[in-house]
PDB file of N, CA and C in Angstrom:
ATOM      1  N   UNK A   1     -11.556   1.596   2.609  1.00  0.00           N
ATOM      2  CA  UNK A   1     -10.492   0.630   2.687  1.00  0.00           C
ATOM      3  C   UNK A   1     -10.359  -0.069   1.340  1.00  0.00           C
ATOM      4  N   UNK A   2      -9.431  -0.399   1.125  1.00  0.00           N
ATOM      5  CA  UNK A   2      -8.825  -0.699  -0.860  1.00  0.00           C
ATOM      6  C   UNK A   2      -9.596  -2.389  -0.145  1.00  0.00           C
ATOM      7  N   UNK A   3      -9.502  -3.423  -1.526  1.00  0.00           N
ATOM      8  CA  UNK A   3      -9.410  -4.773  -1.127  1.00  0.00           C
ATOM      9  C   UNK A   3      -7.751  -5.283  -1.435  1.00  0.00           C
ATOM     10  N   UNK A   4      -7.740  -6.359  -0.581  1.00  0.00           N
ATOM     11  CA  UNK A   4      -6.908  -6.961  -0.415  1.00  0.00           C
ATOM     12  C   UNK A   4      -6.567  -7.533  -1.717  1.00  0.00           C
ATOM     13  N   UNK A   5      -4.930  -7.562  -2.092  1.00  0.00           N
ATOM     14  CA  UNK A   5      -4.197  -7.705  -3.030  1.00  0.00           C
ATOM     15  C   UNK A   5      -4.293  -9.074  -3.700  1.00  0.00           C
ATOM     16  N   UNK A   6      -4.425  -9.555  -5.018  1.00  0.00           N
ATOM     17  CA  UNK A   6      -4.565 -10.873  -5.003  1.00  0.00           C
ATOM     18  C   UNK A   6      -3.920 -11.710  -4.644  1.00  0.00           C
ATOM     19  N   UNK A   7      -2.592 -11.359  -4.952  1.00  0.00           N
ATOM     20  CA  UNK A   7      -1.545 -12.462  -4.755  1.00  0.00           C
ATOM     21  C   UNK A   7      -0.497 -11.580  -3.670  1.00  0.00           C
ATOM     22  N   UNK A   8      -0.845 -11.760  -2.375  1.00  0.00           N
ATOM     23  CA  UNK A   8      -0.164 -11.248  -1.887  1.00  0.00           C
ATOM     24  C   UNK A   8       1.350 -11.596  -1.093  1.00  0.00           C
ATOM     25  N   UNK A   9       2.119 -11.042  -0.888  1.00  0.00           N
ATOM     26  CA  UNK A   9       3.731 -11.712  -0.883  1.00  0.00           C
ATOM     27  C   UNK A   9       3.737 -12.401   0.240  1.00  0.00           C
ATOM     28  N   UNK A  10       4.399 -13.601   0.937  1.00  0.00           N
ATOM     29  CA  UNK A  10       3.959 -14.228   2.137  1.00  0.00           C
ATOM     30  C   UNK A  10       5.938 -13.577   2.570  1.00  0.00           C
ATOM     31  N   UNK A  11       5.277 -13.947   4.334  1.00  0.00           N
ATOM     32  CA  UNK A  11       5.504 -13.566   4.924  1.00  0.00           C
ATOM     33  C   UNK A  11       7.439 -13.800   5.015  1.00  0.00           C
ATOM     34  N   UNK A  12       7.834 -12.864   5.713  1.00  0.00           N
ATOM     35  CA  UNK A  12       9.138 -13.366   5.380  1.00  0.00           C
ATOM     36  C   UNK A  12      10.132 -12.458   6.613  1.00  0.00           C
ATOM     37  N   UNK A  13      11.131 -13.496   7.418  1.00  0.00           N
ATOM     38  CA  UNK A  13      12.202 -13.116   7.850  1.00  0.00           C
ATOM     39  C   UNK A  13      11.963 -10.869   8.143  1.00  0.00           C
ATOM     40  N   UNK A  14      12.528 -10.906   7.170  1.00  0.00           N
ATOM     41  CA  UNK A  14      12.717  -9.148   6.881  1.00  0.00           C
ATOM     42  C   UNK A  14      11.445  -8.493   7.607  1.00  0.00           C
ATOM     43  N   UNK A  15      10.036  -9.398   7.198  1.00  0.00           N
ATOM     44  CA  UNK A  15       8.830  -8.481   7.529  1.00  0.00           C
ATOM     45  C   UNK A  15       9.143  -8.865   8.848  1.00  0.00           C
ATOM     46  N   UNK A  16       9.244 -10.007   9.539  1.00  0.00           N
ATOM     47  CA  UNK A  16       9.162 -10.183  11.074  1.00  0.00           C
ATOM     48  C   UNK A  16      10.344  -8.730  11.678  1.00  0.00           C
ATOM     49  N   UNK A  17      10.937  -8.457  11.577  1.00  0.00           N
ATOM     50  CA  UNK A  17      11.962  -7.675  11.694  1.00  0.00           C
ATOM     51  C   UNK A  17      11.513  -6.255  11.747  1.00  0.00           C
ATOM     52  N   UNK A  18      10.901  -6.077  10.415  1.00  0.00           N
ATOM     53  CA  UNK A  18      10.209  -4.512  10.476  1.00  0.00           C
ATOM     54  C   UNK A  18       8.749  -4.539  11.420  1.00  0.00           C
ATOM     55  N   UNK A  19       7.826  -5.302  11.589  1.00  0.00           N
ATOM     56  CA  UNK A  19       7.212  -5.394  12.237  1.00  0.00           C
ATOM     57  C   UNK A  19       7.916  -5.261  13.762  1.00  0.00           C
ATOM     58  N   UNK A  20       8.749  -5.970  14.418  1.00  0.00           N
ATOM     59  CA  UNK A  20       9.270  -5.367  15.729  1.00  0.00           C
ATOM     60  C   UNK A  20       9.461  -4.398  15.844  1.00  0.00           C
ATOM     61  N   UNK A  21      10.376  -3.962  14.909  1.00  0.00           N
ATOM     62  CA  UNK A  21      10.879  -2.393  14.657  1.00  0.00           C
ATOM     63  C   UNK A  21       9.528  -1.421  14.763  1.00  0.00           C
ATOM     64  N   UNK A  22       8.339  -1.310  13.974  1.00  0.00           N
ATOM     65  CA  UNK A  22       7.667  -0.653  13.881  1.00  0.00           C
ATOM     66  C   UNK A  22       6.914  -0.306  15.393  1.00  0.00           C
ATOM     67  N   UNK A  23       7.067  -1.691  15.832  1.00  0.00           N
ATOM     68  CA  UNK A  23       6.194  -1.647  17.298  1.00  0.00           C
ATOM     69  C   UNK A  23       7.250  -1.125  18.432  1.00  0.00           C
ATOM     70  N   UNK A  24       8.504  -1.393  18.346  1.00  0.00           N
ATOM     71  CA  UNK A  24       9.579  -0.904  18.984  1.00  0.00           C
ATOM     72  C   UNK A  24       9.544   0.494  18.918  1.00  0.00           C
ATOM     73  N   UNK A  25       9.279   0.916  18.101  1.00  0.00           N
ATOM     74  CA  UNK A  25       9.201   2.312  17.935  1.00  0.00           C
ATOM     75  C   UNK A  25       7.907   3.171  18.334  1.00  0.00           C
ATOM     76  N   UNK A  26       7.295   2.413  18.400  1.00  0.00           N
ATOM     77  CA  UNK A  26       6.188   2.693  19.133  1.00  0.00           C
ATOM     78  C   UNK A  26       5.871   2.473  21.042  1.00  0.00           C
ATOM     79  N   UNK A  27       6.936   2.411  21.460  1.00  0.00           N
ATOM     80  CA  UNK A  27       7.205   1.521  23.379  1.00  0.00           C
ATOM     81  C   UNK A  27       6.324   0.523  23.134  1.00  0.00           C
ATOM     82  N   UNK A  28       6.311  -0.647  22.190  1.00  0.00           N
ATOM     83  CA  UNK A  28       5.693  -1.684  22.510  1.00  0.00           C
ATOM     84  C   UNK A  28       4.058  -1.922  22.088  1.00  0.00           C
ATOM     85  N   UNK A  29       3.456  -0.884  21.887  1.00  0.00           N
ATOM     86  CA  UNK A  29       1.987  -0.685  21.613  1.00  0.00           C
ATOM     87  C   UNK A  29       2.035  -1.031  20.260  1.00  0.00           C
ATOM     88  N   UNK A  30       1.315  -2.307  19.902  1.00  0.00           N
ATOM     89  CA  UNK A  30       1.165  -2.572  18.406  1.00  0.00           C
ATOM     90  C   UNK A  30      -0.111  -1.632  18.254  1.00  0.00           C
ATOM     91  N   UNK A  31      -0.709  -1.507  18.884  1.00  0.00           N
ATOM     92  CA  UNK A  31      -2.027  -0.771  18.087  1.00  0.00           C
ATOM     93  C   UNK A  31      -1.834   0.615  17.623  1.00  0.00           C
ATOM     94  N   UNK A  32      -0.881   1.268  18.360  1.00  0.00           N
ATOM     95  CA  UNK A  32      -0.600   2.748  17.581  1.00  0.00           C
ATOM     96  C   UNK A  32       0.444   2.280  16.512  1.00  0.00           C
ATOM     97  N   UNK A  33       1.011   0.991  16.453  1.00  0.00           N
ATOM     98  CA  UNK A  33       2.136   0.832  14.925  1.00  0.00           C
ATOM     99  C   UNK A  33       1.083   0.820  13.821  1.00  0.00           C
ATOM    100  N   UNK A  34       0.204   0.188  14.428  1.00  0.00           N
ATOM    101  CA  UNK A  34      -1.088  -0.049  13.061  1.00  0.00           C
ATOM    102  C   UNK A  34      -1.540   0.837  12.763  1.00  0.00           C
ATOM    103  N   UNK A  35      -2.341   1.577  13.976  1.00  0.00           N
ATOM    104  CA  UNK A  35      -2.556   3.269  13.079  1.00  0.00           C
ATOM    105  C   UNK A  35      -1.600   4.253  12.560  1.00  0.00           C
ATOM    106  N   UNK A  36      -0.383   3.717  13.056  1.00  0.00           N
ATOM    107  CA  UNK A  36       0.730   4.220  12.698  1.00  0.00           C
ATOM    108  C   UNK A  36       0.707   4.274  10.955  1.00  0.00           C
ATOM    109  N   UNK A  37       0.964   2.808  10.512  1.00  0.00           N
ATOM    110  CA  UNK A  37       0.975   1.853   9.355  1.00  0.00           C
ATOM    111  C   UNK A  37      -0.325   2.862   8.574  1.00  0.00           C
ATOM    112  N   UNK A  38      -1.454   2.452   9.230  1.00  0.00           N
ATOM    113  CA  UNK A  38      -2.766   2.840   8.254  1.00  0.00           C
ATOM    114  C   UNK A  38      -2.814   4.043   7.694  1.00  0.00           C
ATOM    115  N   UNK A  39      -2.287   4.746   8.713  1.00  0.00           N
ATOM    116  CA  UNK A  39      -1.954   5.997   8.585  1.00  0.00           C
ATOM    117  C   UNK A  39      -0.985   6.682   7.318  1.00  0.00           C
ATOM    118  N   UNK A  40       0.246   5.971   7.550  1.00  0.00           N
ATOM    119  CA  UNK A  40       1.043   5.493   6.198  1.00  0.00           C
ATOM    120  C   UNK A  40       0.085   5.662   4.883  1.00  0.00           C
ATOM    121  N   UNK A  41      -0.357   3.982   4.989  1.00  0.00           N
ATOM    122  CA  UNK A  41      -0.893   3.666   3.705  1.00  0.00           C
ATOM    123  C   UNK A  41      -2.084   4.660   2.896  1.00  0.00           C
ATOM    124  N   UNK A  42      -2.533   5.392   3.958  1.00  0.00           N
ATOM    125  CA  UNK A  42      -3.722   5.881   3.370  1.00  0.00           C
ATOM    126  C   UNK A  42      -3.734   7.268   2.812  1.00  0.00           C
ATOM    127  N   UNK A  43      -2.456   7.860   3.233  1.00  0.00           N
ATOM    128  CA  UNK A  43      -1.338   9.222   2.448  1.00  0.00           C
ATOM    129  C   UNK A  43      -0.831   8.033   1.489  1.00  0.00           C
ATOM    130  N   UNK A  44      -0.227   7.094   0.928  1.00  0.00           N
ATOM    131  CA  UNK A  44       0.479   6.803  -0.238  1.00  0.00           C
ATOM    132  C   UNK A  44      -1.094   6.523  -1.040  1.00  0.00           C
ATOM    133  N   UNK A  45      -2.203   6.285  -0.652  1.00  0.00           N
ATOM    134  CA  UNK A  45      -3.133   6.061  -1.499  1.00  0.00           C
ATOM    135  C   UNK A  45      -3.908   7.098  -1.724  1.00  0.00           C
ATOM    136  N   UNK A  46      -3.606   8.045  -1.197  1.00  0.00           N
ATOM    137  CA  UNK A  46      -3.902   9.398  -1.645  1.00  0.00           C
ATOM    138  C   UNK A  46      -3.417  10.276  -2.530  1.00  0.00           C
ATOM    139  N   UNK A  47      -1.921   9.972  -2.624  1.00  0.00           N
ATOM    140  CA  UNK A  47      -1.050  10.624  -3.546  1.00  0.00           C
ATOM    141  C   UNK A  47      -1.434   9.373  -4.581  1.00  0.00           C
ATOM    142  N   UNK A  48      -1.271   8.357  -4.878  1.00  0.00           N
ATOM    143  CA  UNK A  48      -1.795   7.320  -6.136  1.00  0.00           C
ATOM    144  C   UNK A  48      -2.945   7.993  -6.326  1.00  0.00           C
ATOM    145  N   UNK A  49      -4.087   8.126  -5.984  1.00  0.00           N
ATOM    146  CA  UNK A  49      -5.193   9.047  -6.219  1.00  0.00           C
ATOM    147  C   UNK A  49      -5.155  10.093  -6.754  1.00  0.00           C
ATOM    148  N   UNK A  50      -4.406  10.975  -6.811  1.00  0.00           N
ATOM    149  CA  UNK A  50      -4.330  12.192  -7.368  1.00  0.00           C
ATOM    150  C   UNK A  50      -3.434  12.235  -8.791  1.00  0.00           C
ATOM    151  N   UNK A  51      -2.436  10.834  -8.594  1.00  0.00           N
ATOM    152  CA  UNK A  51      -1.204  10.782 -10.156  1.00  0.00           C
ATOM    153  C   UNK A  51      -2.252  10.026 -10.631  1.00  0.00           C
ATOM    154  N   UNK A  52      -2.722   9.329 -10.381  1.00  0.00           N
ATOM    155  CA  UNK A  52      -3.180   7.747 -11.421  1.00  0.00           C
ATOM    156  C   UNK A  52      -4.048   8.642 -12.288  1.00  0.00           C
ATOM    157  N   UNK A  53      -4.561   8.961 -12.875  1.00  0.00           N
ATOM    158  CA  UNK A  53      -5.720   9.544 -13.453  1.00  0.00           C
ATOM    159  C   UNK A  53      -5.013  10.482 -14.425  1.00  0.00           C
ATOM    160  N   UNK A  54      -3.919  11.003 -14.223  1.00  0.00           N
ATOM    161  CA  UNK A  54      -2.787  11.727 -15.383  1.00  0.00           C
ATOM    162  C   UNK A  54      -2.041  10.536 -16.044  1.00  0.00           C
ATOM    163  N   UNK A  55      -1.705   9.862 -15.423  1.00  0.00           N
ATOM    164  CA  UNK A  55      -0.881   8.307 -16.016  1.00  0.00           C
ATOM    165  C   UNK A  55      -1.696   7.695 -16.584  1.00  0.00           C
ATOM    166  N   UNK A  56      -1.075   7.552 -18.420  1.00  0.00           N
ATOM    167  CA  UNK A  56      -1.794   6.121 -19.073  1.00  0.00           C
ATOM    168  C   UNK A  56      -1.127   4.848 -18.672  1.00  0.00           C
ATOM    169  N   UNK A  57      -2.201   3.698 -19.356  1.00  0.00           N
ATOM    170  CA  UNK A  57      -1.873   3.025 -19.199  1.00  0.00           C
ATOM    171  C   UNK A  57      -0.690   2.323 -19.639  1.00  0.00           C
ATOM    172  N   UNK A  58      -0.222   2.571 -20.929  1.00  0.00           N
ATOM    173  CA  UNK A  58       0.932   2.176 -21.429  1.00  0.00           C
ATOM    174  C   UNK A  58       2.202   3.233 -21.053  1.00  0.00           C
ATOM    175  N   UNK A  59       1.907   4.219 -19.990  1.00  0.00           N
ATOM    176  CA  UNK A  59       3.085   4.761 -19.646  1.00  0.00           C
ATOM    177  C   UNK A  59       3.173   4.016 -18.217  1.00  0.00           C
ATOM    178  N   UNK A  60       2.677   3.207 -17.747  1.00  0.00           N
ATOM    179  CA  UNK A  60       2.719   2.759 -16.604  1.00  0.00           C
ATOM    180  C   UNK A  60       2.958   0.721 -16.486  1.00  0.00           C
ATOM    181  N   UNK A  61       2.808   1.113 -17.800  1.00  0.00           N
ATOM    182  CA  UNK A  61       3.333  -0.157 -18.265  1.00  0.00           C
ATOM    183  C   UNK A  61       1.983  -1.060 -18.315  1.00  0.00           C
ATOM    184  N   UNK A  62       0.935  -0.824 -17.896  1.00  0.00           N
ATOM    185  CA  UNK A  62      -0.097  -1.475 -17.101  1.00  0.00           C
ATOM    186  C   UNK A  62      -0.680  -1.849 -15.591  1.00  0.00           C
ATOM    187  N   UNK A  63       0.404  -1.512 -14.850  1.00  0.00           N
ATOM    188  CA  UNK A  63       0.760  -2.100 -13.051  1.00  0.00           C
ATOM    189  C   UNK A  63      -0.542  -1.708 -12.698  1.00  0.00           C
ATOM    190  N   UNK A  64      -1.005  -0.531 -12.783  1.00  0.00           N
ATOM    191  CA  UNK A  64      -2.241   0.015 -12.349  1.00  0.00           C
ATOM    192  C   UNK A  64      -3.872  -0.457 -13.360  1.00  0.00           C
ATOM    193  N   UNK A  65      -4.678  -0.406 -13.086  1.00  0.00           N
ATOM    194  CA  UNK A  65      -5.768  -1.065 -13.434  1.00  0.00           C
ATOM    195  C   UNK A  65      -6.296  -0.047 -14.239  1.00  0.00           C
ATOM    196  N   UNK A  66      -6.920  -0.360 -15.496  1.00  0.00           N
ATOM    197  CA  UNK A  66      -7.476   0.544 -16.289  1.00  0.00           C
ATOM    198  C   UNK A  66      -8.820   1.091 -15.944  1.00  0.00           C
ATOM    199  N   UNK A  67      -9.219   2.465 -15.937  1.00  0.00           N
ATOM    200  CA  UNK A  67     -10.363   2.985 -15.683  1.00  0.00           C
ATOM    201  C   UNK A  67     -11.607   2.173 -16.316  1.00  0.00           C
ATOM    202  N   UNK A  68     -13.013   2.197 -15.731  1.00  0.00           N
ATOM    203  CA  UNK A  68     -13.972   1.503 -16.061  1.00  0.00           C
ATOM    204  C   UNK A  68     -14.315   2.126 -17.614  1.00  0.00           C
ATOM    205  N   UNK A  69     -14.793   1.364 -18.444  1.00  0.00           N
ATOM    206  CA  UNK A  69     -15.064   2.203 -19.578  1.00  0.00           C
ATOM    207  C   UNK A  69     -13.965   2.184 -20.414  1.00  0.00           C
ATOM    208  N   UNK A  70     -12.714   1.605 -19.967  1.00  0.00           N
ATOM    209  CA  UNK A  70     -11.499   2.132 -21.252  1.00  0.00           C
ATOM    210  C   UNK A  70     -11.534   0.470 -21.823  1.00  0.00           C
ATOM    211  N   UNK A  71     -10.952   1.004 -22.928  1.00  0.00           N
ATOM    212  CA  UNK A  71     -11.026  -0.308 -24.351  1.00  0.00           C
ATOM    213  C   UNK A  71      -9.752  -0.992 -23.774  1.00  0.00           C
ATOM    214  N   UNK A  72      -9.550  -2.347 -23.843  1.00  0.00           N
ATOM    215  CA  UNK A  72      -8.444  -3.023 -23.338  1.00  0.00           C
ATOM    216  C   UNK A  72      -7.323  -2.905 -25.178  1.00  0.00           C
TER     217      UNK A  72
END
Protein backbone atom coordinates (compact mmCIF):
# COMPACT_ATOMS: atom_id res chain seq x y z
CA UNK A 1 0.00 0.00 0.00
CA UNK A 2 1.68 3.58 -1.22
CA UNK A 3 1.49 6.25 1.92
CA UNK A 4 -0.89 8.67 2.02
CA UNK A 5 -0.44 11.90 -0.01
CA UNK A 6 0.78 14.92 1.85
CA UNK A 7 -1.40 17.43 1.06
CA UNK A 8 -4.27 15.82 0.16
CA UNK A 9 -7.35 17.61 -1.76
CA UNK A 10 -10.38 17.93 0.74
CA UNK A 11 -13.37 16.84 0.10
CA UNK A 12 -15.75 18.31 -2.28
CA UNK A 13 -19.41 18.43 -3.72
CA UNK A 14 -18.20 16.44 -7.11
CA UNK A 15 -16.42 13.67 -4.84
CA UNK A 16 -19.78 13.21 -2.82
CA UNK A 17 -21.39 12.57 -6.21
CA UNK A 18 -18.85 10.11 -7.63
CA UNK A 19 -18.75 8.30 -4.54
CA UNK A 20 -22.72 7.55 -4.86
CA UNK A 21 -22.21 6.85 -8.30
CA UNK A 22 -19.46 4.40 -7.65
CA UNK A 23 -21.58 2.60 -4.98
CA UNK A 24 -24.70 2.95 -7.20
CA UNK A 25 -23.06 1.06 -9.51
CA UNK A 26 -22.26 -1.35 -7.45
CA UNK A 27 -26.48 -2.19 -6.03
CA UNK A 28 -25.51 -0.28 -3.07
CA UNK A 29 -22.52 -2.40 -1.61
CA UNK A 30 -19.82 0.13 -0.72
CA UNK A 31 -17.44 -2.58 0.02
CA UNK A 32 -17.19 -4.04 -3.51
CA UNK A 33 -16.93 0.03 -4.75
CA UNK A 34 -13.78 -0.04 -2.59
CA UNK A 35 -12.36 -3.10 -3.93
CA UNK A 36 -13.73 -1.90 -6.86
CA UNK A 37 -11.60 1.57 -6.36
CA UNK A 38 -8.43 -0.45 -4.93
CA UNK A 39 -8.58 -2.40 -7.56
CA UNK A 40 -8.42 0.69 -9.88
CA UNK A 41 -5.66 2.25 -8.08
CA UNK A 42 -3.39 -0.56 -7.88
CA UNK A 43 -3.38 -1.19 -12.03
CA UNK A 44 -2.67 2.78 -12.34
CA UNK A 45 0.24 2.10 -9.83
CA UNK A 46 1.40 -0.53 -11.70
CA UNK A 47 1.55 1.03 -14.98
CA UNK A 48 3.46 4.27 -12.96
CA UNK A 49 5.75 1.39 -11.97
CA UNK A 50 6.76 0.23 -15.06
CA UNK A 51 7.00 4.22 -16.95
CA UNK A 52 8.58 5.97 -13.93
CA UNK A 53 11.97 4.47 -14.12
CA UNK A 54 12.28 5.42 -18.13
CA UNK A 55 11.10 9.09 -17.18
CA UNK A 56 13.68 11.70 -15.97
CA UNK A 57 13.26 13.88 -13.80
CA UNK A 58 13.34 17.03 -15.71
CA UNK A 59 11.16 15.42 -18.38
CA UNK A 60 8.54 15.07 -15.85
CA UNK A 61 9.01 18.25 -14.71
CA UNK A 62 9.75 16.83 -11.21
CA UNK A 63 5.89 15.63 -10.13
CA UNK A 64 7.39 12.29 -9.43
CA UNK A 65 10.05 11.80 -6.70
CA UNK A 66 13.61 11.27 -7.55
CA UNK A 67 15.19 7.80 -7.18
CA UNK A 68 17.25 7.19 -3.91
CA UNK A 69 20.83 7.94 -4.72
CA UNK A 70 20.16 10.65 -7.50
CA UNK A 71 21.95 14.17 -7.03
CA UNK A 72 19.19 16.85 -6.53
Amino acid sequence: MTPKPDNPAPPSDEWELAADEIIAAHGGDAKAAMQALLAANASLEREVALWAPAVSYGFSRGWHRRRRGEAD
